[in-house]
C-alpha atoms as a PDB file:
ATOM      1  CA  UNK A   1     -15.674  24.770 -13.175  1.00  0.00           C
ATOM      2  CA  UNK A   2     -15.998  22.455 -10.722  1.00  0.00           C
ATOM      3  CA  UNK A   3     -12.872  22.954  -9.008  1.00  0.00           C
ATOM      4  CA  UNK A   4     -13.821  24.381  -5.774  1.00  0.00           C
ATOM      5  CA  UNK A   5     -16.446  21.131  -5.116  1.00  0.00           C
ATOM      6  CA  UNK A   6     -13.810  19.111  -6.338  1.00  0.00           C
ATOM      7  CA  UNK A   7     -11.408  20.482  -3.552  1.00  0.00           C
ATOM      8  CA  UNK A   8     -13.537  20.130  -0.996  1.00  0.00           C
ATOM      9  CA  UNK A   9     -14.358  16.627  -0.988  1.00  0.00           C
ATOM     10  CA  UNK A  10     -10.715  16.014  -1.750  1.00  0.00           C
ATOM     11  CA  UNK A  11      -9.823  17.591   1.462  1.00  0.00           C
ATOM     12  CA  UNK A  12     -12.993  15.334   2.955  1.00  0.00           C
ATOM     13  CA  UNK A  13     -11.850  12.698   1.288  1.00  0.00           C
ATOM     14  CA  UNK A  14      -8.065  12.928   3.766  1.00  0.00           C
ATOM     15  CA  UNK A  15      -9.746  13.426   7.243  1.00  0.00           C
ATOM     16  CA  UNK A  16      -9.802   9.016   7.496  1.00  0.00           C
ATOM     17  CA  UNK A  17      -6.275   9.550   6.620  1.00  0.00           C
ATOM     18  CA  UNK A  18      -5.384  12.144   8.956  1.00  0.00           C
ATOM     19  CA  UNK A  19      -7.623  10.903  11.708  1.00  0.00           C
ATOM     20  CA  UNK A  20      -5.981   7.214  11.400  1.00  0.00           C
ATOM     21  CA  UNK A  21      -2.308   8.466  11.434  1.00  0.00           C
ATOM     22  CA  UNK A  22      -3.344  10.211  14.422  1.00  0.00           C
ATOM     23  CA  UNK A  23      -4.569   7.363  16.345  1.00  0.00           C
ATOM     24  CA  UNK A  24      -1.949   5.247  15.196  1.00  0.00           C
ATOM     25  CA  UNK A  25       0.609   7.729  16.920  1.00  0.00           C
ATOM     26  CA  UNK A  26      -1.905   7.293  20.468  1.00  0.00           C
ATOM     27  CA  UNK A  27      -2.193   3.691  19.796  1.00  0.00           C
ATOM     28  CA  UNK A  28       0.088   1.377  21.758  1.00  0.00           C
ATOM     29  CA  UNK A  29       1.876  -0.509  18.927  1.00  0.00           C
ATOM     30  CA  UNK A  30       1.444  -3.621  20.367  1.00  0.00           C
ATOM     31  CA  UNK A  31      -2.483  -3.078  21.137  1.00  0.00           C
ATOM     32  CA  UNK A  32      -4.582  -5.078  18.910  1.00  0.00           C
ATOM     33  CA  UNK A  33      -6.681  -1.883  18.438  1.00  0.00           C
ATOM     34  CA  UNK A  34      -3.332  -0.544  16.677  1.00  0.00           C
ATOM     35  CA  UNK A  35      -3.035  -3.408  14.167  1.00  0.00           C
ATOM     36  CA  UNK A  36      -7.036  -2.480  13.279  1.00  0.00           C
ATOM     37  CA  UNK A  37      -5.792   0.757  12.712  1.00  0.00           C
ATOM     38  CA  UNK A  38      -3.233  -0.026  10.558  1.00  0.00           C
ATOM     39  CA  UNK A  39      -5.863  -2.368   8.632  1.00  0.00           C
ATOM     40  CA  UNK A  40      -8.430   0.538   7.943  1.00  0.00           C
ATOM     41  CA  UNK A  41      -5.937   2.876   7.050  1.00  0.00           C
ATOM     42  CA  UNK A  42      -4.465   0.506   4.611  1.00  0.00           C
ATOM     43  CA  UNK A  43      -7.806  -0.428   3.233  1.00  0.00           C
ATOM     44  CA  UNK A  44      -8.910   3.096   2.992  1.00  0.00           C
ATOM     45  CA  UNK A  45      -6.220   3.858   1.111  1.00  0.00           C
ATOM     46  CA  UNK A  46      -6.592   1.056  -1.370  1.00  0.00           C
ATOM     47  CA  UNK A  47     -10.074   2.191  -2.138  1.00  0.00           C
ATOM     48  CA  UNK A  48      -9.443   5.563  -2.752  1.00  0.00           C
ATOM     49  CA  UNK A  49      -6.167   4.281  -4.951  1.00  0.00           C
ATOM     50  CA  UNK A  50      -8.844   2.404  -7.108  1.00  0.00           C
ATOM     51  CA  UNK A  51     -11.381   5.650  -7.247  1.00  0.00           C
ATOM     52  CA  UNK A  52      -8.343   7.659  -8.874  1.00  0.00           C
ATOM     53  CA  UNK A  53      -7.692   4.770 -11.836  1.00  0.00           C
ATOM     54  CA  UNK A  54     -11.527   5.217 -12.193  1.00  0.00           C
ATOM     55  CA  UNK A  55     -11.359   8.644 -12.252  1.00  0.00           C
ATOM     56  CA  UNK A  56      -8.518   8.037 -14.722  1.00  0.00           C
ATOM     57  CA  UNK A  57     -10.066   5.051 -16.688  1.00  0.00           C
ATOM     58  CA  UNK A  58     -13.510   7.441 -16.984  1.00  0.00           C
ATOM     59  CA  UNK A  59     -11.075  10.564 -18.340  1.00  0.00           C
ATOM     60  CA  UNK A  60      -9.893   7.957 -20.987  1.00  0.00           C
ATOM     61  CA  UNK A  61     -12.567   6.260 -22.189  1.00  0.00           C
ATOM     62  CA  UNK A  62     -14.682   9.913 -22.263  1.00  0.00           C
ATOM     63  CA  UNK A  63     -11.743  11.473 -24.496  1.00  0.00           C
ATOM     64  CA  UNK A  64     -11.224   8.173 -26.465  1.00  0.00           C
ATOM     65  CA  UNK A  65     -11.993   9.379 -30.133  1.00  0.00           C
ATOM     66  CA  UNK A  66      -9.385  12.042 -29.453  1.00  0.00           C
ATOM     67  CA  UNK A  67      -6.073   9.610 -27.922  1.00  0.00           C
ATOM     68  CA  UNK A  68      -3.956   7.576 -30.515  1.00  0.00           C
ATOM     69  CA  UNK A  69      -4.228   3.952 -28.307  1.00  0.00           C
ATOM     70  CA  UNK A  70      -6.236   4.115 -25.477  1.00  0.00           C
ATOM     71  CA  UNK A  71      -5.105   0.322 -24.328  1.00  0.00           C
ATOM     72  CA  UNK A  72      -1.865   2.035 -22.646  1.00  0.00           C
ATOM     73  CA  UNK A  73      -3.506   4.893 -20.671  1.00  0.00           C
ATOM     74  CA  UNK A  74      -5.780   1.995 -18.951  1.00  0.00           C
ATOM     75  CA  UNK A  75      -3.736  -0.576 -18.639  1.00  0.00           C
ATOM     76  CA  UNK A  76      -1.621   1.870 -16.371  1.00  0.00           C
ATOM     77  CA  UNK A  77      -4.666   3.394 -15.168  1.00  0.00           C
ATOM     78  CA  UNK A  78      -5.595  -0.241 -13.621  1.00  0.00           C
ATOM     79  CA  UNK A  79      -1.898  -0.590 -11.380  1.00  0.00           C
ATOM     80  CA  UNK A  80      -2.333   1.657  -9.013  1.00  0.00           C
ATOM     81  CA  UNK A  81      -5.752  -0.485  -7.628  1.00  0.00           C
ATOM     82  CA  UNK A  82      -3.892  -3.307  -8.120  1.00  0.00           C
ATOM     83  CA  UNK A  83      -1.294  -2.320  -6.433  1.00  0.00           C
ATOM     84  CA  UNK A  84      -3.216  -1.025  -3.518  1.00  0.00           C
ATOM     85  CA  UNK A  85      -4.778  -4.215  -3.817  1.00  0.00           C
ATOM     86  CA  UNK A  86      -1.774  -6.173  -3.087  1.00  0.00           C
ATOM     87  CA  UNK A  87      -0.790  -4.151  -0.270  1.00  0.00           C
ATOM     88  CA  UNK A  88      -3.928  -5.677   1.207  1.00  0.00           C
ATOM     89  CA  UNK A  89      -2.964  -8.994   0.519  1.00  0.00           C
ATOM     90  CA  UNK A  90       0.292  -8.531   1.990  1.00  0.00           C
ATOM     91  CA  UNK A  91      -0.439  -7.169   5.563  1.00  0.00           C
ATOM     92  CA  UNK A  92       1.058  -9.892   7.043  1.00  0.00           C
ATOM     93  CA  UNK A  93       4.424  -7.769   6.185  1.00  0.00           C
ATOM     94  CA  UNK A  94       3.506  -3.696   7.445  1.00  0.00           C
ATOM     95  CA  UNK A  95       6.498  -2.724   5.194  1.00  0.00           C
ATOM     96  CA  UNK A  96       5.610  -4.297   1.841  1.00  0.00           C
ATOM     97  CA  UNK A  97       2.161  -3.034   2.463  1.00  0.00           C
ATOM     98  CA  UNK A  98       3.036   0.247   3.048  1.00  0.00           C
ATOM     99  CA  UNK A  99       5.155   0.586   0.271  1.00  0.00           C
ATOM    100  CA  UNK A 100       2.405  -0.758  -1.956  1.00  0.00           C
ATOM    101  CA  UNK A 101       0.493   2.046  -1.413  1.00  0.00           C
ATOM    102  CA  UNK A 102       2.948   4.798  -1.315  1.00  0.00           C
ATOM    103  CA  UNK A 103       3.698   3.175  -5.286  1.00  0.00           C
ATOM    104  CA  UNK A 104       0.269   3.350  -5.744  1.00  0.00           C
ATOM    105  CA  UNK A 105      -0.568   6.856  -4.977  1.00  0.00           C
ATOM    106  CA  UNK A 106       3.238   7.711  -6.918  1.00  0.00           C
ATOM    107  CA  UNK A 107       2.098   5.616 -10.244  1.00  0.00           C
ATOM    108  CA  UNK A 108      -1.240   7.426 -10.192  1.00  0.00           C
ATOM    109  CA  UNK A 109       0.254  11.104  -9.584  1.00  0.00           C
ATOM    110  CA  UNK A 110       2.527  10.255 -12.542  1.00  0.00           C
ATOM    111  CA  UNK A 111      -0.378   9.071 -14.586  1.00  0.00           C
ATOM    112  CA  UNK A 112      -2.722  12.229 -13.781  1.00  0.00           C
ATOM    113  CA  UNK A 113       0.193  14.107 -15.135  1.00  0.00           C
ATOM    114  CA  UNK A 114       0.868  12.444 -18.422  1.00  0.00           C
ATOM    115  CA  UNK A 115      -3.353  12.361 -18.458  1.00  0.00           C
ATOM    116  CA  UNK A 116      -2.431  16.971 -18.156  1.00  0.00           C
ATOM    117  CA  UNK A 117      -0.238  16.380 -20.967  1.00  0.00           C
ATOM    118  CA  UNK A 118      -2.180  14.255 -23.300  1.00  0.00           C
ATOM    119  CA  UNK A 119      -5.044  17.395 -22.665  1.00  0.00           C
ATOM    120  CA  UNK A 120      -7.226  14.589 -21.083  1.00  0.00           C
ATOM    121  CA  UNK A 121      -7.147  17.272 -18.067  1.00  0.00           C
ATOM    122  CA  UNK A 122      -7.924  20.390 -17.253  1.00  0.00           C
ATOM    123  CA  UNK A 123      -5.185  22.140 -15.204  1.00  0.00           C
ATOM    124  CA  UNK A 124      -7.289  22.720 -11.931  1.00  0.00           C
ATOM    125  CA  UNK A 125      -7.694  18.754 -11.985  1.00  0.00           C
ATOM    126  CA  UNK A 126      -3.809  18.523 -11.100  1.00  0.00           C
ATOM    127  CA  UNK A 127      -3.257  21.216  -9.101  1.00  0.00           C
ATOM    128  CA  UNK A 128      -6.077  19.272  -7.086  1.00  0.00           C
ATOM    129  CA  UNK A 129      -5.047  15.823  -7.391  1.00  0.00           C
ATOM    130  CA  UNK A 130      -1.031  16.046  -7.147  1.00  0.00           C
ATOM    131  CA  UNK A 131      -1.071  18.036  -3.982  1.00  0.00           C
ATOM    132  CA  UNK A 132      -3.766  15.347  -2.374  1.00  0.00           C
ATOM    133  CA  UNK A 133      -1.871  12.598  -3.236  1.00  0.00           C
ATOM    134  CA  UNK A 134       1.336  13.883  -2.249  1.00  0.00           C
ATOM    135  CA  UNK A 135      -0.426  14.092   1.501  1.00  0.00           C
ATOM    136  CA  UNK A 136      -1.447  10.752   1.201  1.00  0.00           C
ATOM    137  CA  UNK A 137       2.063   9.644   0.140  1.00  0.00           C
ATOM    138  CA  UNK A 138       3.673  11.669   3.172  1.00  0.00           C
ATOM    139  CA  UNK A 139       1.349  10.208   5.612  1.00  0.00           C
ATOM    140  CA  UNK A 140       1.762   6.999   4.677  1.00  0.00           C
ATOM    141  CA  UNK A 141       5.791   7.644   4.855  1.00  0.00           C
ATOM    142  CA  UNK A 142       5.222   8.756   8.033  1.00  0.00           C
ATOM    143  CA  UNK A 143       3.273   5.522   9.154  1.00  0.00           C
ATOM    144  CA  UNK A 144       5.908   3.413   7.654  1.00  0.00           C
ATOM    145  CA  UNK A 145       8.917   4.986   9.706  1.00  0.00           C
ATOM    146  CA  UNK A 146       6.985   4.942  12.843  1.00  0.00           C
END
């Protein structure tokens, strides 16, 4: 239940990716349009890095009678955002930010998995999730060795 919505706006949820790596690619790199571009992407993918740890943080707190120490789970469940976060504060250097969010999207893959694991999940949430953010993570590689 819920699966097939779920995948839908997931796959939604990538066109700003796909559309930005695009224009990127079209984009003069030394246009100021292209540094713009590299902005919203970055942004973009900061915000959706902190709507997973809220997904995650939500997944917690609803199952919290039935986890051992919930401090853990969203303490780790906070990183990827502020991780993402940072990326935004370091766009002065396109690597560093880059890699920011390519960590981000990594940390939060792991933690949907150990979230499977811990039953906090149902399966169809990671099939959804892991594939999604392993698109994100290769388009973002991409943008960092172009």
């Amino acid at each position: 239940m819920g699966y097939r919505q779920s995948f839908i706006l997931g796959l939604l949820g990538l066109i700003p990716f796909v559309l930005l790596i695009a224009a990127t690619f079209i984009t003069p790199s030394d246009d100021a349009i292209y540094e713009l571009l590299i902005f919203i992407y970055i942004s973009y993918a900061a915000v959706i890095s902190s709507f997973l740890g809220g997904i995650q943080w939500g997944l917690i707190t609803a199952s919290a009678e039935r986890v051992y120490s919930v401090f853990l789970p969203l303490f780790i469940s906070t990183i990827p955002c502020l991780t993402a976060w940072s990326a935004l504060l370091t766009l002065e250097d396109l690597t560093t930010s880059l890699i920011l969010i390519i960590i981000s999207f990594i940390i939060s893959s792991l933690h949907d998995y150990y979230l499977y694991q811990q039953k906090l999940t149902p399966h169809w949430f990671l099939s959804l999730r892991i594939p999604l953010s392993l698109v994100v993570i290769i388009l973002t590689s991409i943008l960092f060795f172009f």
